[in-house]
N, C-alpha and C. Protein backbone atom coordinates (compact mmCIF):
# COMPACT_ATOMS: atom_id res chain seq x y z
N UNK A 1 9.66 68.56 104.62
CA UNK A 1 10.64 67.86 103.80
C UNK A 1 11.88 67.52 104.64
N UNK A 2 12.02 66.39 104.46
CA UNK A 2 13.71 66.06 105.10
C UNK A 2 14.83 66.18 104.70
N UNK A 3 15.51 66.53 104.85
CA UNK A 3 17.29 66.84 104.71
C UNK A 3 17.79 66.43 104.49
N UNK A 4 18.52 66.83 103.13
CA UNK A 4 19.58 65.53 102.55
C UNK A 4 20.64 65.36 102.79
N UNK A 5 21.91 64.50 102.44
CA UNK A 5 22.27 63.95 102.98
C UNK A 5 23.71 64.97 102.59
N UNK A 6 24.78 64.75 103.32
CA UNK A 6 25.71 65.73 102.47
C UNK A 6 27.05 64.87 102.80
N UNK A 7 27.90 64.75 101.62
CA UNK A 7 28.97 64.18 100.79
C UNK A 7 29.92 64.51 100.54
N UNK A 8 31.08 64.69 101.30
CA UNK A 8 32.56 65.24 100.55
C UNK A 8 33.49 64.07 99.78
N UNK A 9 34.43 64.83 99.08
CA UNK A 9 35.43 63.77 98.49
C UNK A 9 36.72 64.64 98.41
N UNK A 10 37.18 63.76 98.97
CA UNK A 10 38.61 64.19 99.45
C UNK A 10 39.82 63.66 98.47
N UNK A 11 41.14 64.35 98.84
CA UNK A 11 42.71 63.34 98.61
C UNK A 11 43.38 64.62 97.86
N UNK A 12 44.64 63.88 97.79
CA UNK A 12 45.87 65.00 96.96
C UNK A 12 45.35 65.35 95.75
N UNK A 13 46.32 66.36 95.05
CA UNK A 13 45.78 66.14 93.68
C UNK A 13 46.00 65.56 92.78
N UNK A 14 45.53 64.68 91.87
CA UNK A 14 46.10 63.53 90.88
C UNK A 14 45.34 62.29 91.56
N UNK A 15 44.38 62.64 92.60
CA UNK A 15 43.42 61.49 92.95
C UNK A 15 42.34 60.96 92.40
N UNK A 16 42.10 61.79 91.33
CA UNK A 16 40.78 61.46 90.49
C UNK A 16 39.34 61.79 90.95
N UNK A 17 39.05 62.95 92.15
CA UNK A 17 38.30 63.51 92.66
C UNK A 17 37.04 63.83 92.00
N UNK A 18 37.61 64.57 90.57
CA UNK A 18 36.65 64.98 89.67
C UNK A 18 36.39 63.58 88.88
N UNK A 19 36.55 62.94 88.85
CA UNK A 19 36.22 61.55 87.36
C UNK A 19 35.66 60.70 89.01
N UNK A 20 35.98 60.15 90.25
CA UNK A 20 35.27 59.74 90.90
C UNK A 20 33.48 60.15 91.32
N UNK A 21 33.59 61.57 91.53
CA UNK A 21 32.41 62.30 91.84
C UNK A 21 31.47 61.70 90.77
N UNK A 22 31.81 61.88 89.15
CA UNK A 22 30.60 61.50 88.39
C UNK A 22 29.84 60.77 88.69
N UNK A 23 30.56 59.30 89.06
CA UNK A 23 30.05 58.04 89.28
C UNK A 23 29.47 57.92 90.30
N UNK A 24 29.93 58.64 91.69
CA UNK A 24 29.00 58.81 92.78
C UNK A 24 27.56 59.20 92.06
N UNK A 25 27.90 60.80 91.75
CA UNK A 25 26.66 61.25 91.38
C UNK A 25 25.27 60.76 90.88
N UNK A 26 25.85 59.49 89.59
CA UNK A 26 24.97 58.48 89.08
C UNK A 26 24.58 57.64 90.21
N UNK A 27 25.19 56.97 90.95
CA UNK A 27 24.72 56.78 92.18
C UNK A 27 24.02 56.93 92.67
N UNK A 28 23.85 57.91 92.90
CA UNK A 28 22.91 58.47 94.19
C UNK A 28 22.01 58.91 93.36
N UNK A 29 21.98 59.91 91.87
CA UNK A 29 21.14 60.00 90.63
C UNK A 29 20.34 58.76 90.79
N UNK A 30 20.84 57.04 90.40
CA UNK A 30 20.02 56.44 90.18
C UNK A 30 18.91 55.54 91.40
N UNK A 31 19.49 56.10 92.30
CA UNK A 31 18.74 55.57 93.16
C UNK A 31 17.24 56.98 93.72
N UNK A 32 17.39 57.44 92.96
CA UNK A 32 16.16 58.66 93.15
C UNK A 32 16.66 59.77 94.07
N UNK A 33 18.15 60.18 94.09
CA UNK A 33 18.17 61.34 95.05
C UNK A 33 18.67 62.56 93.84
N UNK A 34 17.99 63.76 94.21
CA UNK A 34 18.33 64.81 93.67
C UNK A 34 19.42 65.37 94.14
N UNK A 35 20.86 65.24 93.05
CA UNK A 35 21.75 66.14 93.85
C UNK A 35 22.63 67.50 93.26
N UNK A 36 22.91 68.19 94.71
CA UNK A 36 23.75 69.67 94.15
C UNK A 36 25.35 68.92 94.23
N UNK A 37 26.03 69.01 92.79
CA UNK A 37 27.51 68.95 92.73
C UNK A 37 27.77 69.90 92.54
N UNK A 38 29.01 70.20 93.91
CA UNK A 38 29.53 71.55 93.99
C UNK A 38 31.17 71.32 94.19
N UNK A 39 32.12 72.30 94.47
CA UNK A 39 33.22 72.51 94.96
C UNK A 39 33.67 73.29 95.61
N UNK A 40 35.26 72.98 96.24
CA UNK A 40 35.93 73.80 97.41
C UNK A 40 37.22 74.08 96.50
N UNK A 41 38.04 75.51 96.94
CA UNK A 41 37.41 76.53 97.32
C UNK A 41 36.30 76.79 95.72
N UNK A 42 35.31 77.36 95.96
CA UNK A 42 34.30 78.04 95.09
C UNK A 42 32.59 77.99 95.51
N UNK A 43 31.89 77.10 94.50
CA UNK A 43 30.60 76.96 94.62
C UNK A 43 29.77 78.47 94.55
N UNK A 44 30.14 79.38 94.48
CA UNK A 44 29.59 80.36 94.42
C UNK A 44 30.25 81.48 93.83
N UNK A 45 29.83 82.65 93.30
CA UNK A 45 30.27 83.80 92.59
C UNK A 45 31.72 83.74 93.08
N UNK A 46 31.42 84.25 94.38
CA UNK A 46 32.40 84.90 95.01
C UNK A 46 33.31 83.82 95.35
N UNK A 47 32.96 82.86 96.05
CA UNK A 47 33.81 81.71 96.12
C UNK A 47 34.76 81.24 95.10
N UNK A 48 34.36 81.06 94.14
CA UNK A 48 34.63 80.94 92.51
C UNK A 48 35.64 82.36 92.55
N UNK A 49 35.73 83.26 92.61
CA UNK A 49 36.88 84.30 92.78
C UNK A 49 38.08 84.15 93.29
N UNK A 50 37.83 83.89 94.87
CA UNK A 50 38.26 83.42 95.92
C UNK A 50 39.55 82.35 95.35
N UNK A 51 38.35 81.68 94.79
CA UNK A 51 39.21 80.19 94.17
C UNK A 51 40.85 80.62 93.28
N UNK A 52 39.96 81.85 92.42
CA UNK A 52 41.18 82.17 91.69
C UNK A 52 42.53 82.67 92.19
N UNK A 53 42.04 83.45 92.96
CA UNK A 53 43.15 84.14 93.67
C UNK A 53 44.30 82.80 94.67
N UNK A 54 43.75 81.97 94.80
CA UNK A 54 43.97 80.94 95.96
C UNK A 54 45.28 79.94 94.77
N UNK A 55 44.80 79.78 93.47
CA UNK A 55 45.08 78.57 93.13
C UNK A 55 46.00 79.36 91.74
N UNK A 56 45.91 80.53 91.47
CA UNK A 56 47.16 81.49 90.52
C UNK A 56 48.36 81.43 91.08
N UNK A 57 49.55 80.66 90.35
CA UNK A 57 50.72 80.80 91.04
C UNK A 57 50.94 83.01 90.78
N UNK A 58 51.95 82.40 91.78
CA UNK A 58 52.23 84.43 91.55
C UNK A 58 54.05 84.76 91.82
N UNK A 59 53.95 85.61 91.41
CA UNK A 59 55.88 85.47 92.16
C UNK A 59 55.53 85.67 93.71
N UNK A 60 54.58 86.68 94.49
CA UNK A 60 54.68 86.97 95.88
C UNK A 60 53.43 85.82 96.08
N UNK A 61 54.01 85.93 97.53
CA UNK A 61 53.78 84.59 98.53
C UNK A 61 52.24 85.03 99.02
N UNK A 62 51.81 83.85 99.65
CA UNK A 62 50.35 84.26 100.49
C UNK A 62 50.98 83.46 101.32
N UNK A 63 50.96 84.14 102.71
CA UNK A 63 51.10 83.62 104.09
C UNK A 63 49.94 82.24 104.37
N UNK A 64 50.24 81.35 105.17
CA UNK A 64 49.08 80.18 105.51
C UNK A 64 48.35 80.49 105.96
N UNK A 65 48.17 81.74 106.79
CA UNK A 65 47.10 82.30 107.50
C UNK A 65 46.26 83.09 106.67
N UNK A 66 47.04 84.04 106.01
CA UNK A 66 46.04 84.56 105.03
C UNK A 66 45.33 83.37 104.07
N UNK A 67 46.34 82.31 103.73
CA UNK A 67 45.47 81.33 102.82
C UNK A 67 44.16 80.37 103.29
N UNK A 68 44.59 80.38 104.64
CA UNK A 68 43.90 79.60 105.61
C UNK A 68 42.41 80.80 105.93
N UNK A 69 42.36 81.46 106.17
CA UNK A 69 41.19 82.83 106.55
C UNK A 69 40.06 82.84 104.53
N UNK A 70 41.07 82.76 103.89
CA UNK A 70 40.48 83.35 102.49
C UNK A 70 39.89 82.16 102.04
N UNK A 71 40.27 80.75 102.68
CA UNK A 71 39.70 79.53 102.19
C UNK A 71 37.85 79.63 102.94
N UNK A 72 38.39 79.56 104.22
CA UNK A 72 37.03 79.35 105.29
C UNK A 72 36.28 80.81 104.89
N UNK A 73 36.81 81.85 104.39
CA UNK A 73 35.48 82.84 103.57
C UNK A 73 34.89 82.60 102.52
N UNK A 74 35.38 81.86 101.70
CA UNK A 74 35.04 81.33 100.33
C UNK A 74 33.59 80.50 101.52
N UNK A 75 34.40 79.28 102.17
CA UNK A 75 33.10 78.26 102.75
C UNK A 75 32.30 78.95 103.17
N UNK A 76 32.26 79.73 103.71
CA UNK A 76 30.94 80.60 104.96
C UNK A 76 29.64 80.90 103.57
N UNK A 77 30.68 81.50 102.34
CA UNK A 77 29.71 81.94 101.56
C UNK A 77 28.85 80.37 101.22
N UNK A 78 30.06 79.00 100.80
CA UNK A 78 29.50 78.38 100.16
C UNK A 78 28.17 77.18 100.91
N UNK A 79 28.78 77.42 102.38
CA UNK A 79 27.97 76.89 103.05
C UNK A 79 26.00 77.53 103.30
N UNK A 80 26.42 78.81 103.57
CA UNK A 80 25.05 79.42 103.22
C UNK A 80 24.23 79.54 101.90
N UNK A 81 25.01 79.84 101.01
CA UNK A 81 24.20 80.06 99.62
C UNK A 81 23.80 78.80 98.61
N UNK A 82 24.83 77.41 99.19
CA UNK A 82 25.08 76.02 98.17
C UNK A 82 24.56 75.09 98.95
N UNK A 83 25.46 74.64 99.75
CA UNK A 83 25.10 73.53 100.87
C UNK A 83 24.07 73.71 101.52
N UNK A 84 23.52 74.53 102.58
CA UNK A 84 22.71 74.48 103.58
C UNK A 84 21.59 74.84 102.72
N UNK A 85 20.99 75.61 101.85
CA UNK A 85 19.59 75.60 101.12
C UNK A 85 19.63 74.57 100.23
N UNK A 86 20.41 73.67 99.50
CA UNK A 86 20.09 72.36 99.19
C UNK A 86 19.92 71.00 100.46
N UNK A 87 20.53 70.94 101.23
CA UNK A 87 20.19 70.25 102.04
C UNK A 87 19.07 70.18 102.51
N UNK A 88 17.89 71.81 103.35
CA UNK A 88 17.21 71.89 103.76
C UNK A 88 15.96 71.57 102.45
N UNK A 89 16.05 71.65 101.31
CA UNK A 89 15.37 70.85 99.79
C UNK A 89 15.65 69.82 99.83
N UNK A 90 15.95 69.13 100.73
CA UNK A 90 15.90 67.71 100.46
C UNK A 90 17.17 67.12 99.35
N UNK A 91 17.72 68.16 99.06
CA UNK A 91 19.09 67.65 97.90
C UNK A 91 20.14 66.76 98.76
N UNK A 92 20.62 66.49 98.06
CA UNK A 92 21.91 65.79 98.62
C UNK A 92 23.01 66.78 97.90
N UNK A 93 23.99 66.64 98.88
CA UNK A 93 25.11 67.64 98.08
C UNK A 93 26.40 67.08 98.15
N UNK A 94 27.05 66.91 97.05
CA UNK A 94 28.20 65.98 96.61
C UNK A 94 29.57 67.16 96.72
N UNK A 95 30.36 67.58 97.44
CA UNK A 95 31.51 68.62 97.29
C UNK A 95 32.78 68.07 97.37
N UNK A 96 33.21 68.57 96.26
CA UNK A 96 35.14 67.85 95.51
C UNK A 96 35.40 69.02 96.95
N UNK A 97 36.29 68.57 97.87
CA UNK A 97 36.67 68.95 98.85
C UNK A 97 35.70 69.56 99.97
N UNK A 98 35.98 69.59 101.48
CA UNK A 98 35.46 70.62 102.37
C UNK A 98 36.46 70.95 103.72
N UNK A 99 36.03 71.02 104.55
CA UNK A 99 36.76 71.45 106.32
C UNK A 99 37.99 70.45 106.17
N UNK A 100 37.84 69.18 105.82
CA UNK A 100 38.98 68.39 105.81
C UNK A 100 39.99 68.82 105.27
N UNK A 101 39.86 69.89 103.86
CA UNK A 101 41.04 70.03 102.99
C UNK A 101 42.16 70.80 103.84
N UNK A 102 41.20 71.37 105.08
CA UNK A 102 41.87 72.88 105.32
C UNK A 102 42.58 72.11 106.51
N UNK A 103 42.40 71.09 107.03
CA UNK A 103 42.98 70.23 107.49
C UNK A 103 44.03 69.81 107.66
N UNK A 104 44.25 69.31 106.29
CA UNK A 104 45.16 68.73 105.34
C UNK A 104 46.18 69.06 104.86
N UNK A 105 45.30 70.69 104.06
CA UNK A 105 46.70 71.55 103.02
C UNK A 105 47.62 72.26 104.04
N UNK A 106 45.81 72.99 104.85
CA UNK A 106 46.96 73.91 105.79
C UNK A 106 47.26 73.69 106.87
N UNK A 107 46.78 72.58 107.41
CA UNK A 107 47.20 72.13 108.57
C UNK A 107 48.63 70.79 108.62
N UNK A 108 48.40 69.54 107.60
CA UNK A 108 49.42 69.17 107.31
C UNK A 108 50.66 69.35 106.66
N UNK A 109 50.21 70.29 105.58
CA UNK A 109 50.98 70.90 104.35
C UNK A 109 51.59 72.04 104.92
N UNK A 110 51.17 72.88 105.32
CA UNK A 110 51.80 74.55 105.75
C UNK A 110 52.05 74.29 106.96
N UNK A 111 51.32 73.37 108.12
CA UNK A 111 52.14 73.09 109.29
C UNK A 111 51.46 74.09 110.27
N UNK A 112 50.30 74.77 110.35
CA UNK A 112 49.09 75.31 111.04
C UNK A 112 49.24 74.56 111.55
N UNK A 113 48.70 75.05 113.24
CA UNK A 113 48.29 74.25 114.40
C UNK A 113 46.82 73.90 114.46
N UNK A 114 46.94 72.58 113.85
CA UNK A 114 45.32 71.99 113.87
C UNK A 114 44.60 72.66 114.92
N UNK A 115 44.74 72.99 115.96
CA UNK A 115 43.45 73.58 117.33
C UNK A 115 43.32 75.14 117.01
N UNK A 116 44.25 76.01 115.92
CA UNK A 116 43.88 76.79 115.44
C UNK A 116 42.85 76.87 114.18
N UNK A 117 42.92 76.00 113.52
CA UNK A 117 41.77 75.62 112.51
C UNK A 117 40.74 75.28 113.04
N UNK A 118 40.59 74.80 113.90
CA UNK A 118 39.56 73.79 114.93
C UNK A 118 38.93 75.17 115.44
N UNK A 119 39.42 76.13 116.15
CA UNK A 119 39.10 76.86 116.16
C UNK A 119 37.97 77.80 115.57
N UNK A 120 38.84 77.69 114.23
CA UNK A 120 38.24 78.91 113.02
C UNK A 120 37.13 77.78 112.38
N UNK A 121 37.16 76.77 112.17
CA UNK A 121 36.04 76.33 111.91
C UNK A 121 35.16 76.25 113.08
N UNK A 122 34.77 75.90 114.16
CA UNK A 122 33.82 75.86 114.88
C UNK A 122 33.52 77.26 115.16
N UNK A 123 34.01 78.55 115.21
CA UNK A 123 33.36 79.99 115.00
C UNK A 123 33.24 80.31 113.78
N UNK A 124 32.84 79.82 112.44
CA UNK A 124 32.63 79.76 111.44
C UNK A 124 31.57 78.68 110.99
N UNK A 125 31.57 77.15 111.09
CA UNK A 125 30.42 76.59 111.01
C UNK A 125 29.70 75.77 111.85
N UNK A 126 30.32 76.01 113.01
CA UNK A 126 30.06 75.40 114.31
C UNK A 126 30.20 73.75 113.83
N UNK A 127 29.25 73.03 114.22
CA UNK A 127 29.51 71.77 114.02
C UNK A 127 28.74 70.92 112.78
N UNK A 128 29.06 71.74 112.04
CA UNK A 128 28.44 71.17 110.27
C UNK A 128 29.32 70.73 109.62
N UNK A 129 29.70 69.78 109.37
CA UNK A 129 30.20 68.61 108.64
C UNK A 129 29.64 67.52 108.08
N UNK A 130 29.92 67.68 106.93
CA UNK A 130 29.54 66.05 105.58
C UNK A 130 29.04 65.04 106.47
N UNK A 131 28.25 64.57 105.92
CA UNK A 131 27.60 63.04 106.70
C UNK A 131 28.52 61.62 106.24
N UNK A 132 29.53 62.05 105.62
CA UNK A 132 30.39 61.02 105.07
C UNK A 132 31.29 61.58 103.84
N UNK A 133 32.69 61.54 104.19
CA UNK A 133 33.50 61.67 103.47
C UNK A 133 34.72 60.55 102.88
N UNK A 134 34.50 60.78 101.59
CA UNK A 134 35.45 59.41 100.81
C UNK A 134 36.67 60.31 100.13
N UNK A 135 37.82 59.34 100.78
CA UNK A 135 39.32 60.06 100.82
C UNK A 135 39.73 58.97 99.55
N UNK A 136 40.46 59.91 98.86
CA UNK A 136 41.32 58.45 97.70
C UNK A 136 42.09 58.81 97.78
N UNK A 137 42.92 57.62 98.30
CA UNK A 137 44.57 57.60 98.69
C UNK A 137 45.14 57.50 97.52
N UNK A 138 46.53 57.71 97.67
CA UNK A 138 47.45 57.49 96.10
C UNK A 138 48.79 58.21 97.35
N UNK A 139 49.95 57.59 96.60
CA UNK A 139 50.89 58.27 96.94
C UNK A 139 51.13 59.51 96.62
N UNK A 140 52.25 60.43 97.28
CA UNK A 140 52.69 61.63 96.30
C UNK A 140 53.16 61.47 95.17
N UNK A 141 53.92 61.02 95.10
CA UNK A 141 54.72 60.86 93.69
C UNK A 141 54.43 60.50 92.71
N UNK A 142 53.06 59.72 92.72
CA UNK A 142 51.98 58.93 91.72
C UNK A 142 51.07 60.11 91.30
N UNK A 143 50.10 60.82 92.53
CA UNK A 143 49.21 62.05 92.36
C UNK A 143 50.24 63.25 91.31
N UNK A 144 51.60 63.42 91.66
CA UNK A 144 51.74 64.85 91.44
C UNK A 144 52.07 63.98 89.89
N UNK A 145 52.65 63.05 89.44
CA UNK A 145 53.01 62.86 87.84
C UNK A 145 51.38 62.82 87.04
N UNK A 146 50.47 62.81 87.90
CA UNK A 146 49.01 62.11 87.35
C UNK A 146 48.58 63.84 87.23
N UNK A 147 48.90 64.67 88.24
CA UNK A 147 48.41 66.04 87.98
C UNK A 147 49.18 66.71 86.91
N UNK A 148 50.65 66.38 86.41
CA UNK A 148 51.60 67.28 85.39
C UNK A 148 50.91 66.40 84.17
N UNK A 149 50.33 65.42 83.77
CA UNK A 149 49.53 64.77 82.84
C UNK A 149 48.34 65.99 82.24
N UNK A 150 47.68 65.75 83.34
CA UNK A 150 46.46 66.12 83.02
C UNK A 150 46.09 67.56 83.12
N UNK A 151 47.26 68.50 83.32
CA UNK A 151 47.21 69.93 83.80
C UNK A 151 47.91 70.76 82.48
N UNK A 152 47.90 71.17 82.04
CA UNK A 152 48.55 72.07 80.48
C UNK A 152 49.40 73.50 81.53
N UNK A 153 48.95 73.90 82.81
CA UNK A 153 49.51 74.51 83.36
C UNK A 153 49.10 74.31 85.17
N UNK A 154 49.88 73.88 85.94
CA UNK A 154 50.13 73.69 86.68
C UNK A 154 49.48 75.01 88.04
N UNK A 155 48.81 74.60 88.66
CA UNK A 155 47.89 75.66 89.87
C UNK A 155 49.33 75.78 90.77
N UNK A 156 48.83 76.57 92.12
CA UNK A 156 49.65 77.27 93.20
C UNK A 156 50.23 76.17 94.13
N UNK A 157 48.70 75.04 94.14
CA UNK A 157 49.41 73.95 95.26
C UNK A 157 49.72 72.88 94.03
N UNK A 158 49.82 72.57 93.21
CA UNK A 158 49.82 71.70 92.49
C UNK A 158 51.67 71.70 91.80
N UNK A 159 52.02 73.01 92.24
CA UNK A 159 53.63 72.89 92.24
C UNK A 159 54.23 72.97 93.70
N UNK A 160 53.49 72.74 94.29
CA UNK A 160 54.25 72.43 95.72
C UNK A 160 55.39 71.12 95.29
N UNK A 161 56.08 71.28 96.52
CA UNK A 161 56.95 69.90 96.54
C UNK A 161 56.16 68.70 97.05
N UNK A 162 57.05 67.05 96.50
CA UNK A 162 56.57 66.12 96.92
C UNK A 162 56.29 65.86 98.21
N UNK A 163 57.44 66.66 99.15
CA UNK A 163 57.39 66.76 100.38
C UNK A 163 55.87 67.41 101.35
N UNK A 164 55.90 68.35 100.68
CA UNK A 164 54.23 68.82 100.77
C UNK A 164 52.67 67.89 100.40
N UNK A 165 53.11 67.65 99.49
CA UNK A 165 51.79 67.04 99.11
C UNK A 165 51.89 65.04 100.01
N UNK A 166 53.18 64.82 100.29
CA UNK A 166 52.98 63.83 101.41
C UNK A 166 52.63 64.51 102.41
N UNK A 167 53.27 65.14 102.95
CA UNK A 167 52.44 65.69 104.52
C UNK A 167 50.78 66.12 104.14
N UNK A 168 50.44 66.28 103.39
CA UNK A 168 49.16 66.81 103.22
C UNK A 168 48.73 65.06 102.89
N UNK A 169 49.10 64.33 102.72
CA UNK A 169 48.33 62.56 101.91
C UNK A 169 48.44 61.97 103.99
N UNK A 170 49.45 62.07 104.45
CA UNK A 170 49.50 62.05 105.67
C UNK A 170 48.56 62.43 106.97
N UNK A 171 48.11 63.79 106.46
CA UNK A 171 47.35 64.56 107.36
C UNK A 171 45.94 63.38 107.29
N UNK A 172 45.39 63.28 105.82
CA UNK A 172 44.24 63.16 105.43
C UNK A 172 44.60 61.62 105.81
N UNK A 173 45.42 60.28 105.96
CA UNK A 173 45.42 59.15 106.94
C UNK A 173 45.06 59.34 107.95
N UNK A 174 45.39 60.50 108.55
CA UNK A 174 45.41 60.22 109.70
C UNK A 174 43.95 61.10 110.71
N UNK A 175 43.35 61.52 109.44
CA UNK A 175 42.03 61.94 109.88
C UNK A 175 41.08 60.86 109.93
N UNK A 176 41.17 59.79 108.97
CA UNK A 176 40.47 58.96 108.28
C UNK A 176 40.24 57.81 109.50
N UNK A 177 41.70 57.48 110.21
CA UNK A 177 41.67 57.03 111.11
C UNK A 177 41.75 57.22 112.11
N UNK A 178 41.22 58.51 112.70
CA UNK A 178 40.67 58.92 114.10
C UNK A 178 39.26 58.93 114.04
N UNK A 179 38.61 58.45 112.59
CA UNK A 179 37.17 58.72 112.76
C UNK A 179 36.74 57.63 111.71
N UNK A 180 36.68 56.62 112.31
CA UNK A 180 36.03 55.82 110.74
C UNK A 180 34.85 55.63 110.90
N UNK A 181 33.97 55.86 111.70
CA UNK A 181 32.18 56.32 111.23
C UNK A 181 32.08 57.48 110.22
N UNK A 182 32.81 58.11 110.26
CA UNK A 182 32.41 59.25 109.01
C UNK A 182 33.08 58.64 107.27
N UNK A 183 34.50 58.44 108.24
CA UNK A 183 35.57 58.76 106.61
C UNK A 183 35.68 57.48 106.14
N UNK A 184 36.29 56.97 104.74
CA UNK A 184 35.81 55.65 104.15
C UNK A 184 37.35 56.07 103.34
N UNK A 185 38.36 55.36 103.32
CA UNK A 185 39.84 55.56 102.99
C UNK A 185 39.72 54.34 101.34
N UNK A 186 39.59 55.18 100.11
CA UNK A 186 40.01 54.17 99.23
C UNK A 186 41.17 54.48 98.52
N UNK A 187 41.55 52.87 97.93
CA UNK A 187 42.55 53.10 97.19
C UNK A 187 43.02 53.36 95.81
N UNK A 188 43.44 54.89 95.85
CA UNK A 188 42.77 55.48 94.29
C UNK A 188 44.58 55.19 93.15
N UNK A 189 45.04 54.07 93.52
CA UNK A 189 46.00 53.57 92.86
C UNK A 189 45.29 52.24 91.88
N UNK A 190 44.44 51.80 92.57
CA UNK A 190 43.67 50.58 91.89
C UNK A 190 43.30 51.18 90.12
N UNK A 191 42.47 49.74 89.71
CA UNK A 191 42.13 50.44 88.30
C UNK A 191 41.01 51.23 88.35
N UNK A 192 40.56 51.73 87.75
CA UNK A 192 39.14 52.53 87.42
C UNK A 192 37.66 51.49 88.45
N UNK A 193 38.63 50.58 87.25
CA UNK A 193 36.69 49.49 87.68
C UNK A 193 36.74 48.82 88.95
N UNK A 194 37.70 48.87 89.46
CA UNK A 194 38.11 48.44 91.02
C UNK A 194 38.23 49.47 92.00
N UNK A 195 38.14 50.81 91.61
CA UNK A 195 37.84 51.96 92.78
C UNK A 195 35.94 52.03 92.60
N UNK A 196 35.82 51.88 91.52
CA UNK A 196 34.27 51.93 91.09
C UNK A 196 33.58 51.16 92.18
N UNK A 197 34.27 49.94 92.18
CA UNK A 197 33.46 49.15 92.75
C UNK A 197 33.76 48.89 94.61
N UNK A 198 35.00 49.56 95.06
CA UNK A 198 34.93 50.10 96.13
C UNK A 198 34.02 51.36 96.51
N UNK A 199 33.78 52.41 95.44
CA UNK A 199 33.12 53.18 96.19
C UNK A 199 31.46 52.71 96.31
N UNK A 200 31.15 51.57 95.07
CA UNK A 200 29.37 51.31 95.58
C UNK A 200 29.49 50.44 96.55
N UNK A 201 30.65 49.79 97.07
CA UNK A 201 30.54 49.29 97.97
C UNK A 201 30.63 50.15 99.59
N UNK A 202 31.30 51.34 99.52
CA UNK A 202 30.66 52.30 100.61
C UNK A 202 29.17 53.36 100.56
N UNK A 203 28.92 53.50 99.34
CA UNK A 203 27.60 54.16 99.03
C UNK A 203 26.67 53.48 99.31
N UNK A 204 26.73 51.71 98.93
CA UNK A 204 25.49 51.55 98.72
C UNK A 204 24.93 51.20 100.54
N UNK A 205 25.60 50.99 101.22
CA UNK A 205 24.91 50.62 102.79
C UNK A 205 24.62 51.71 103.27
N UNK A 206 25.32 53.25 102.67
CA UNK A 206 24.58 54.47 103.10
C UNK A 206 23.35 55.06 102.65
N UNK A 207 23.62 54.41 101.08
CA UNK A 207 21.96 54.77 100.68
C UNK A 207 21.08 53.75 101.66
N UNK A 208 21.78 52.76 101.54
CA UNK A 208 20.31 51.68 101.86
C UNK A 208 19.55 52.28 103.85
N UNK A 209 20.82 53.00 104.31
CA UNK A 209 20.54 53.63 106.38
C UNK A 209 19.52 54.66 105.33
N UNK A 210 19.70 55.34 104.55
CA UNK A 210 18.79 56.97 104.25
C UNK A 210 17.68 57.00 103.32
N UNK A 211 17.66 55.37 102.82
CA UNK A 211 16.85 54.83 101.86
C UNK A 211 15.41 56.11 101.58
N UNK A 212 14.99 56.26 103.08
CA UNK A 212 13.72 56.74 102.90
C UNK A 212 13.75 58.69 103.62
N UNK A 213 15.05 58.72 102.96
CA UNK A 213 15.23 60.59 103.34
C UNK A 213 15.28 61.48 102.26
């Protein structure tokens, strides 16, 4: 059996990550691929724990390093137990965040030295990364009023400052464009039916390269 294909989706929060994914999913659903939708931090028991602890505001602080170490343990689990035995089934696997986030949050956002992440991910998953990741841009100031909407109580990074969550919308530009064979930059300010139709317009030339995987 051949190996499916594997999928991240990226951006701040208030990008529409979760309401984009569906529509992928049908996607790739209707074109005959079986897929695992999962998430970062979680996908698994423990991950899913992980998650909690990560995303509970608290009065005491978590250092970036500790946040940065407790993220990539959550992945190790989620990569072995979620990702890599669906892949090797032939699944395709769709994940609301991955390696990029840690990138992003804690590398743009907390101000980690990217070659220290670089680091901890390549002695952690060596060189396993998404076969294509779709980033939806939005400004800060647009994402964080779109997250106090739709949130009844507000997560750990999700009250960061605007200042934060630009350096983190920043980080993720500027990944997008050191690598555009992988990453696919849309614009998640558009309407619904106009990101829709940007993203089958990056899906569908990837289904059509894997047509027969």
């Amino acid at each position: 059996m051949r190996r499916g294909c594997f999928i991240s989706v990226e951006g701040i929060d208030g990008s529409g990550k979760s309401t984009h994914i569906k529509f992928i999913q049908q996607l790739l659903e209707a074109s005959g691929k079986t897929v695992t939708v999962t998430r970062e931090p979680g996908g698994t028991m423990l991950g899913e724990q992980i998650r909690e602890i990560l995303l509970t505001p608290r009065s005491e602080s978590i250092s970036a390093n500790t946040e940065l170490l407790l993220i990539f343990a959550a992945r190790i689990e989620h990569v072995q137990k979620i990702i890599s035995p669906s892949l090797a089934a032939g699944k395709w696997v769709l994940c609301e965040r991955f390696t990029d986030a840690s990138y992003a949050y804690q590398g743009g956002g907390r101000g980690l030295p990217l070659s220290d992440i670089s680091i901890l991910e390549n002695w952690a998953l060596g060189c396993f990364h998404p076969d294509l990741t779709l980033i939806f841009d939005l400004p800060a100031s647009v994402g964080m009023k779109r997250a106090l909407v739709r949130s009844q109580q507000l997560d750990r990074f999700e009250q960061e400052s605007v200042d934060f969550v630009d350096r983190v919308r920043m980080a993720y530009l500027s990944l997008a464009k050191n690598n555009l064979k992988r990453y696919c930059l849309i614009d998640a300010s558009l309407s619904l039916v106009e990101i829709q139709q940007a993203i089958q317009r990056e899906i569908t030339p990837f289904l059509e390269i894997h047509l027969h995987v």
